[in-house]
C-alpha atoms as a PDB file:
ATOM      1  CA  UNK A   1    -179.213  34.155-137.438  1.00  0.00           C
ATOM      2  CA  UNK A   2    -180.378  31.401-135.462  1.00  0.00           C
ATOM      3  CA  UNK A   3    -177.561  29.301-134.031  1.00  0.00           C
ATOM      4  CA  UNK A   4    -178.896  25.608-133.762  1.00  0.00           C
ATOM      5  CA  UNK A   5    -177.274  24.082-130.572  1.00  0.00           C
ATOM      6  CA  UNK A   6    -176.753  20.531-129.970  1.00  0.00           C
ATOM      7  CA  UNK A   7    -178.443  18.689-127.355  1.00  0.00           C
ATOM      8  CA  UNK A   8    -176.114  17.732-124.355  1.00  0.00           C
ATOM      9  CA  UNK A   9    -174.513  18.741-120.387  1.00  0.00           C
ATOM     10  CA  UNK A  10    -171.184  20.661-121.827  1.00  0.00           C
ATOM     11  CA  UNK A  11    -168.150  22.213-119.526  1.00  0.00           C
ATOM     12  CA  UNK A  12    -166.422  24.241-122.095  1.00  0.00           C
ATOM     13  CA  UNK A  13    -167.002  26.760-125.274  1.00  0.00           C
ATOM     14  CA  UNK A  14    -164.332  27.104-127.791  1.00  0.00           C
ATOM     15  CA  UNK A  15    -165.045  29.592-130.627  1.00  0.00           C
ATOM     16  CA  UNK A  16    -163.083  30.091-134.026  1.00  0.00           C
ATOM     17  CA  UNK A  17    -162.856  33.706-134.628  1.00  0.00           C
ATOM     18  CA  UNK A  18    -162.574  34.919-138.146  1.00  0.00           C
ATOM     19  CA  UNK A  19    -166.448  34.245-139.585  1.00  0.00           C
ATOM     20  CA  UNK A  20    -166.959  32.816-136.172  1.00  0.00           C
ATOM     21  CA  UNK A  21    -167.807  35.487-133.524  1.00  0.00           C
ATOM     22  CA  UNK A  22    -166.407  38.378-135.520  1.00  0.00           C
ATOM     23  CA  UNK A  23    -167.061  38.799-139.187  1.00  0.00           C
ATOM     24  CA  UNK A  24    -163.933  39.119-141.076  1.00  0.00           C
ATOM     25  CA  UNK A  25    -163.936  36.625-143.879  1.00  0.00           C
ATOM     26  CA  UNK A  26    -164.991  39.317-146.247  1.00  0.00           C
ATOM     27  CA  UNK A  27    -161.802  41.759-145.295  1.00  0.00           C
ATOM     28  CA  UNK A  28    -159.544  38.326-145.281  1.00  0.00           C
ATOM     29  CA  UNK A  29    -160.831  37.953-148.628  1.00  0.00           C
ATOM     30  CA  UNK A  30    -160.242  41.729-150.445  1.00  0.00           C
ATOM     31  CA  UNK A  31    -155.954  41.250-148.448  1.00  0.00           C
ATOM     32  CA  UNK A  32    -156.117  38.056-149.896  1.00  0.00           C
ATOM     33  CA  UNK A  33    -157.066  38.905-153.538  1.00  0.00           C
ATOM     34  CA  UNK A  34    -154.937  41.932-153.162  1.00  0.00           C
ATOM     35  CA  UNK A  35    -151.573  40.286-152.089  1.00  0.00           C
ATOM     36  CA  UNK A  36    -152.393  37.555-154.586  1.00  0.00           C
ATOM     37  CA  UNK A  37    -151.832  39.974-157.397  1.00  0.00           C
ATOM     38  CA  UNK A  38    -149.307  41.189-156.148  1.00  0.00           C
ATOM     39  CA  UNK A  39    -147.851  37.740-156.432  1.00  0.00           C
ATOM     40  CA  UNK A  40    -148.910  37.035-159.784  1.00  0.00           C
ATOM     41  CA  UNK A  41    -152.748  36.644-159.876  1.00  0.00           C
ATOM     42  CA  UNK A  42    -154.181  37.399-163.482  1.00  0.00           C
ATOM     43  CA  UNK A  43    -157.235  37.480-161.829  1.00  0.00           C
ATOM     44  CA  UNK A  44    -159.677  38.003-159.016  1.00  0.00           C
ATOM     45  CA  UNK A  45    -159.475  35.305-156.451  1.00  0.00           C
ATOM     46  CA  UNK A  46    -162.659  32.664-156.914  1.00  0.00           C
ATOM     47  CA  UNK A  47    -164.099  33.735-153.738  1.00  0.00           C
ATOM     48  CA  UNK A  48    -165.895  30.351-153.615  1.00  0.00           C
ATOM     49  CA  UNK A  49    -162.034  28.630-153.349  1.00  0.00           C
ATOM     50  CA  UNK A  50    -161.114  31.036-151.013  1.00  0.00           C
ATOM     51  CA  UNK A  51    -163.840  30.567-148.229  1.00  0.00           C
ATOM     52  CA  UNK A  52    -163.215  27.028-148.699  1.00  0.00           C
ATOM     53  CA  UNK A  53    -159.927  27.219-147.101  1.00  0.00           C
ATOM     54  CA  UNK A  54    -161.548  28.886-143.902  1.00  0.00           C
ATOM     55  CA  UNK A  55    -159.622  27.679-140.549  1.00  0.00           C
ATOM     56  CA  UNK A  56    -156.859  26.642-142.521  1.00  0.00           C
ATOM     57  CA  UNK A  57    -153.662  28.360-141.155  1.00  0.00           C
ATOM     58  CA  UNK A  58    -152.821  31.460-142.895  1.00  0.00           C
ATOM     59  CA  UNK A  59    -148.613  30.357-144.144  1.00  0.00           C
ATOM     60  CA  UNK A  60    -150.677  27.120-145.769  1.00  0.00           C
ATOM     61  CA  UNK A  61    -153.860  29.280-147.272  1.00  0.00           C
ATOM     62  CA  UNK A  62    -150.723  31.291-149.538  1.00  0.00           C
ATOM     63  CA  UNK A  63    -149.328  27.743-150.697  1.00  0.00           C
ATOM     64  CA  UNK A  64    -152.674  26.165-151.227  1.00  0.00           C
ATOM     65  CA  UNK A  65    -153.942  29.490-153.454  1.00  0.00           C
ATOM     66  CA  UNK A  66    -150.831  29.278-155.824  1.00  0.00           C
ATOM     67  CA  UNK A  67    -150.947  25.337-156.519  1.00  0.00           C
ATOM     68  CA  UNK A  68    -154.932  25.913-157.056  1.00  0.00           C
ATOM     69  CA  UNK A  69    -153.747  28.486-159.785  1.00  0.00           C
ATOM     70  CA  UNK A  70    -150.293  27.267-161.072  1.00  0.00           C
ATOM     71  CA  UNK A  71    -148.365  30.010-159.535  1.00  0.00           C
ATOM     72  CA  UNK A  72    -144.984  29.974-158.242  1.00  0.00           C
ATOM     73  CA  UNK A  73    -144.684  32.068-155.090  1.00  0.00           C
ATOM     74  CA  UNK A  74    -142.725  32.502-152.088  1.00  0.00           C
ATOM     75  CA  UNK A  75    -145.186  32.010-149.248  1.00  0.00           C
ATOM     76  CA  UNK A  76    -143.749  33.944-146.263  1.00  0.00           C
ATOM     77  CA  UNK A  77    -143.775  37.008-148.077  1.00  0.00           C
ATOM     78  CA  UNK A  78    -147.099  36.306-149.647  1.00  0.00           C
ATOM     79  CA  UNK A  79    -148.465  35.698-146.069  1.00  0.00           C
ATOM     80  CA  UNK A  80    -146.847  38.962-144.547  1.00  0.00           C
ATOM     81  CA  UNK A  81    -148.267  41.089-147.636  1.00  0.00           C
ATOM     82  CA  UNK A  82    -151.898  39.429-147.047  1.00  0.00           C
ATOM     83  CA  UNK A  83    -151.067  40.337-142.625  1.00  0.00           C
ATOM     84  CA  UNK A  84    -150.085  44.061-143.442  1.00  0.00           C
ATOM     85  CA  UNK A  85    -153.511  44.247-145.807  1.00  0.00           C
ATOM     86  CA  UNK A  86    -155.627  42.990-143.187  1.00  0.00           C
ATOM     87  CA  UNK A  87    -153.979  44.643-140.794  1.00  0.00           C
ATOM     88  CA  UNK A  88    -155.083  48.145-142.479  1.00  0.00           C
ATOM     89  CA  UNK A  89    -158.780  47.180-142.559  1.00  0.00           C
ATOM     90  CA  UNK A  90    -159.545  45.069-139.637  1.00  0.00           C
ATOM     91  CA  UNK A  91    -161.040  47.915-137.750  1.00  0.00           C
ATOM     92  CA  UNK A  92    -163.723  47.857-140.318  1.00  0.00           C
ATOM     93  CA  UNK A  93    -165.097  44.114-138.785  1.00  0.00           C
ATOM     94  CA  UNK A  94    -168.018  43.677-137.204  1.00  0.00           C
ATOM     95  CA  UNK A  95    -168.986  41.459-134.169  1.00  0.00           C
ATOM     96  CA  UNK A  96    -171.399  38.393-135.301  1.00  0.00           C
ATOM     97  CA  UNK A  97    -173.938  39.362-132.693  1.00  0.00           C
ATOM     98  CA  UNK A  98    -175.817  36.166-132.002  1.00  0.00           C
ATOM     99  CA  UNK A  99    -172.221  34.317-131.347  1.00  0.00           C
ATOM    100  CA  UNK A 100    -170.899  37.172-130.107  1.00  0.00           C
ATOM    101  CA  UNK A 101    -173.947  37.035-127.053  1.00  0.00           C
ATOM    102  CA  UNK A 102    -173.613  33.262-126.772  1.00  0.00           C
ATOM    103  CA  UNK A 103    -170.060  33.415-125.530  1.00  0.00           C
ATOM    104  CA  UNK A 104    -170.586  36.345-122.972  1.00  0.00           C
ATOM    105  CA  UNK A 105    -173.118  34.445-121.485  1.00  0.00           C
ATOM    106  CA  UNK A 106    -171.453  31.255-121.534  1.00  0.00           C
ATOM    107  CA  UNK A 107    -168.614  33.198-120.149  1.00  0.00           C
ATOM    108  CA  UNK A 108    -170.489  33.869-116.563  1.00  0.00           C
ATOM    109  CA  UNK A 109    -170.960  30.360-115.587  1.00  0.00           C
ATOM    110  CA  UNK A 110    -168.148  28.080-117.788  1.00  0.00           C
ATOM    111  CA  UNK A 111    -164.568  28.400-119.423  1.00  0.00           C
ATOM    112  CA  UNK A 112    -164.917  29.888-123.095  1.00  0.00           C
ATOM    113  CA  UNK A 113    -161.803  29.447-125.558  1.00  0.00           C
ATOM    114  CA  UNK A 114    -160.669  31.013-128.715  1.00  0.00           C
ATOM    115  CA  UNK A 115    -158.744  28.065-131.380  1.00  0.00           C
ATOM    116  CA  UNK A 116    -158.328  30.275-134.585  1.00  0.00           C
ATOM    117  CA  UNK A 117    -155.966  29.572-137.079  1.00  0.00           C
ATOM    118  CA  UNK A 118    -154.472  33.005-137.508  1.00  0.00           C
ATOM    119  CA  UNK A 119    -151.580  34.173-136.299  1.00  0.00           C
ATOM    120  CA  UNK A 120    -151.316  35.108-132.571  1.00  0.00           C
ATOM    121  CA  UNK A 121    -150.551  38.838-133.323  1.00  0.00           C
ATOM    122  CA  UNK A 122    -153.722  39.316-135.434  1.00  0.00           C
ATOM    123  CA  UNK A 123    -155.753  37.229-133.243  1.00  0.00           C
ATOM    124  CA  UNK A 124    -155.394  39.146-130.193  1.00  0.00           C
ATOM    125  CA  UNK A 125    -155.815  42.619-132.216  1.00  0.00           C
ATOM    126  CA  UNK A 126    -159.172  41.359-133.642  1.00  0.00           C
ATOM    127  CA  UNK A 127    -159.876  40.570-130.682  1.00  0.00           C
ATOM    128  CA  UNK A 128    -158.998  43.454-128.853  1.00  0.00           C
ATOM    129  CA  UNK A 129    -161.376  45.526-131.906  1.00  0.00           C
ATOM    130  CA  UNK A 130    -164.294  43.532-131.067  1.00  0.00           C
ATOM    131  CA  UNK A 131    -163.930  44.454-126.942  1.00  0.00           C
ATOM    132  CA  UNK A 132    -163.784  40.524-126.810  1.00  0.00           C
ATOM    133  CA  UNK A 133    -160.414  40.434-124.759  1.00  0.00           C
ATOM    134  CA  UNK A 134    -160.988  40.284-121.362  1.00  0.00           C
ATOM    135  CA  UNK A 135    -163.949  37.606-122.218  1.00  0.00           C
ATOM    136  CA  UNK A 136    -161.028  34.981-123.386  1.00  0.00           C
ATOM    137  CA  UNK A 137    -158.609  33.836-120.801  1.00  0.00           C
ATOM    138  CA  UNK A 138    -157.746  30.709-123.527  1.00  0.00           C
ATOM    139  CA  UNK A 139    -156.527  31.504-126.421  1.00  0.00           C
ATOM    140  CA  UNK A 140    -154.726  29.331-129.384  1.00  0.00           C
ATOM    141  CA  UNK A 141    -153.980  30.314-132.507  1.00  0.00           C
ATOM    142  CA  UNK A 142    -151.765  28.685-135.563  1.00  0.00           C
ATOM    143  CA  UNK A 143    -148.970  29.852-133.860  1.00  0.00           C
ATOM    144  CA  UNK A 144    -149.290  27.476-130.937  1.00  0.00           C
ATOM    145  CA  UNK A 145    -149.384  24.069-132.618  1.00  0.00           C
ATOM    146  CA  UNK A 146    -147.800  22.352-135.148  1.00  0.00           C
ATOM    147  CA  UNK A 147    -151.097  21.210-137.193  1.00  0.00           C
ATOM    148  CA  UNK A 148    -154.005  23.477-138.054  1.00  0.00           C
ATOM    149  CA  UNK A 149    -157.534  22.394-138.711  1.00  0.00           C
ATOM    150  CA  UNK A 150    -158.549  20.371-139.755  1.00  0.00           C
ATOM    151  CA  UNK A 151    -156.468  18.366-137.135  1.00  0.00           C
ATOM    152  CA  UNK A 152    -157.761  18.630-134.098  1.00  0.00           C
ATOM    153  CA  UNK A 153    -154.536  19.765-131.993  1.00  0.00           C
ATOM    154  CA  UNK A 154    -155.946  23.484-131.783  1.00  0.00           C
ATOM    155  CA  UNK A 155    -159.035  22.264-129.796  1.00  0.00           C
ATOM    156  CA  UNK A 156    -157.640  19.707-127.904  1.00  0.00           C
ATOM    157  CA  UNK A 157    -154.971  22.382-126.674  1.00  0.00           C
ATOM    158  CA  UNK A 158    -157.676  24.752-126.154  1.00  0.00           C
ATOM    159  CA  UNK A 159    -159.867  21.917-124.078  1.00  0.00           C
ATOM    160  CA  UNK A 160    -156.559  21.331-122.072  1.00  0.00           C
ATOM    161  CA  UNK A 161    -155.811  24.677-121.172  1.00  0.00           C
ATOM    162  CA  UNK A 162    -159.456  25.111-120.171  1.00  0.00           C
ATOM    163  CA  UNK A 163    -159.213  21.861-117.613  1.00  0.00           C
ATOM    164  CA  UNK A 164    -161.989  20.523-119.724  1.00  0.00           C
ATOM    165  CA  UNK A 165    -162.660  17.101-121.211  1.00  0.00           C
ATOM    166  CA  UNK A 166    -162.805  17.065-125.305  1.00  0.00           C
ATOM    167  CA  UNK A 167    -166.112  15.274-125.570  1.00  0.00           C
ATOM    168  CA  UNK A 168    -167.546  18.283-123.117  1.00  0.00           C
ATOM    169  CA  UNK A 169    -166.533  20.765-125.131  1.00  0.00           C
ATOM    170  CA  UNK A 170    -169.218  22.467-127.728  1.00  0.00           C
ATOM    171  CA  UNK A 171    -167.182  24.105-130.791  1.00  0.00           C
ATOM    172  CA  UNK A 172    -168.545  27.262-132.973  1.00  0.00           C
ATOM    173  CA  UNK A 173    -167.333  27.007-136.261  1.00  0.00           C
ATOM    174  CA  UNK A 174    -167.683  28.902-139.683  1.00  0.00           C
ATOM    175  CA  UNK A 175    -166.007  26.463-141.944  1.00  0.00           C
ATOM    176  CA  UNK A 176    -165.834  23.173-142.727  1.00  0.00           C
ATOM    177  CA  UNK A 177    -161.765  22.620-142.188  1.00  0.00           C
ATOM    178  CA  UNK A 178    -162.596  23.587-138.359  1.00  0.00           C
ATOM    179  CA  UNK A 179    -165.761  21.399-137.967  1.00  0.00           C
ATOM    180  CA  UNK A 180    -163.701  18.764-139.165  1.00  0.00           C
ATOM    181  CA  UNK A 181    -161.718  19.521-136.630  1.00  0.00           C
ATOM    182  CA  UNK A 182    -164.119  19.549-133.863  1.00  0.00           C
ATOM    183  CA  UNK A 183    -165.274  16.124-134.690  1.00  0.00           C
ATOM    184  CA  UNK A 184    -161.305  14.431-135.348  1.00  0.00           C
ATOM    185  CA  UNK A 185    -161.359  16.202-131.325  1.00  0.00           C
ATOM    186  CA  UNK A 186    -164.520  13.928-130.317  1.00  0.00           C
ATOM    187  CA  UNK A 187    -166.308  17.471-129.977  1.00  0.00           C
ATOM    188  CA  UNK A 188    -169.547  18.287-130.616  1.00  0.00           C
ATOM    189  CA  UNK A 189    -169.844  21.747-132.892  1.00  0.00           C
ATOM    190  CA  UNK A 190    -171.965  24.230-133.753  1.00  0.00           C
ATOM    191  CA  UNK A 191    -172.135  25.562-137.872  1.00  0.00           C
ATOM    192  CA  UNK A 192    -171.841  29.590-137.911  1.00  0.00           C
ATOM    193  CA  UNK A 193    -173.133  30.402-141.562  1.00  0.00           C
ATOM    194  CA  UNK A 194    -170.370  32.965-142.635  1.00  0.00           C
ATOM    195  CA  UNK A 195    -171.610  34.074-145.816  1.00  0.00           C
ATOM    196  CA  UNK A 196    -174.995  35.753-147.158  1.00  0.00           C
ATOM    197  CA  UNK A 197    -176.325  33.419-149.815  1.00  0.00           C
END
C-alpha cells in the first residue's frame, strides 16, 4: 500500500482507527450482518452499503441499516448485540502496517491523535490489541462529542486536545464520512484504501 501524502509543513496526525491503522472493517462487518439477523435481516448485509457507512458512529450505523432495509428495530440493543460480536473477534485484527509505521514515526517528533467513531470502550481495547496504546496520548471517540463524521467536531476536539491548529493537522482516513470530515475541519487528509478490490 502506498499512502500518498499531501504536500505541506503539518504539527499534528490524527488517525481513524477501524480500516484506518488497524484493519477491522471486515470483523465490523461479519457482527454487523450477524446482529442484523438477529434483528430481522432476511438476508446478508450488502457489504457495499455497509462500508459506506464507515466513520459513522456505531448507535446511528444500527438506525441507518434498518431504514436502508425497511426494518423496525430497537437500536440500543441492536448496537450492544453488534459490540458483544465484535467484541468476541477483535483479537483476530490485524495492524495496517504502512499506517501503522507512519504514526510511530510521526509519534517521535509531533502529537499523533486517534478520532474514531466507535465507542470509547472498544476503541481503547482495539487499541490496546494492536500494542498501539502508549503511542496515543489523544484519543476521541463517538462517545466524546455530540456529532460524528461526517461533522467535523471529532477532529477539531482531537486538534484541540493536541494544542494544534486544524489547518496543521494531516487526517488518515478509510472512508468517505471521515474525509468529509477532515475537510468540514479545514484539514488536509490522507485516503487509507480499506478494502481489496
Amino acid at each position: 500500500m502506498q499512502l500518498d501524502i499531501p504536500p505541506g509543513d503539518f504539527d499534528g496526525y490524527i488517525f481513524d482507527l477501524d480500516g484506518t491503522l488497524v484493519d477491522t472493517m471486515p470483523l465490523h462487518y461479519r457482527a454487523w450482518d450477524q446482529a442484523m439477523r438477529a434483528a430481522g435481516l432476511p438476508h446478508r448485509l450488502d457489504e457495499d452499503f455497509f462500508y459506506s457507512l464507515g466513520g459513522v458512529p456505531t448507535r446511528r450505523v444500527a438506525e441507518l441499516i434498518a431504514k436502508h432495509y425497511g426494518l423496525s428495530v430497537n437500536a440500543e440493543e441492536v448496537f450492544h448485540a453488534k459490540e458483544k460480536l465484535f467484541q468476541e473477534i477483535q483479537g483476530d485484527a490485524k495492524l495496517i502496517r504502512p499506517v501503522a509505521d507512519f504514526a510511530r514515526r510521526a509519534a517521535m517528533t509531533h502529537p499523533v491523535a486517534i478520532a474514531s467513531g466507535g465507542p470509547r470502550d472498544i476503541v481503547r481495547r482495539s487499541l490496546e490489541l494492536a500494542g498501539l496504546t502508549s503511542l496515543f496520548k489523544v484519543v476521541v471517540s463517538a462517545d466524546d462529542v455530540v456529532q460524528g463524521k461526517p461533522s467535523p467536531d471529532m477532529f477539531l476536539l482531537a486538534a484541540r486536545l493536541m494544542g494544534v491548529s486544524p489547518a496543521k493537522c494531516l487526517v488518515f482516513e478509510d472512508a468517505d464520512p471521515g474525509m468529509r470530515a477532515a475537510q468540514a475541519a479545514g484539514m488536509k487528509f490522507v485516503h487509507v484504501p480499506s478494502r481489496k478490490k
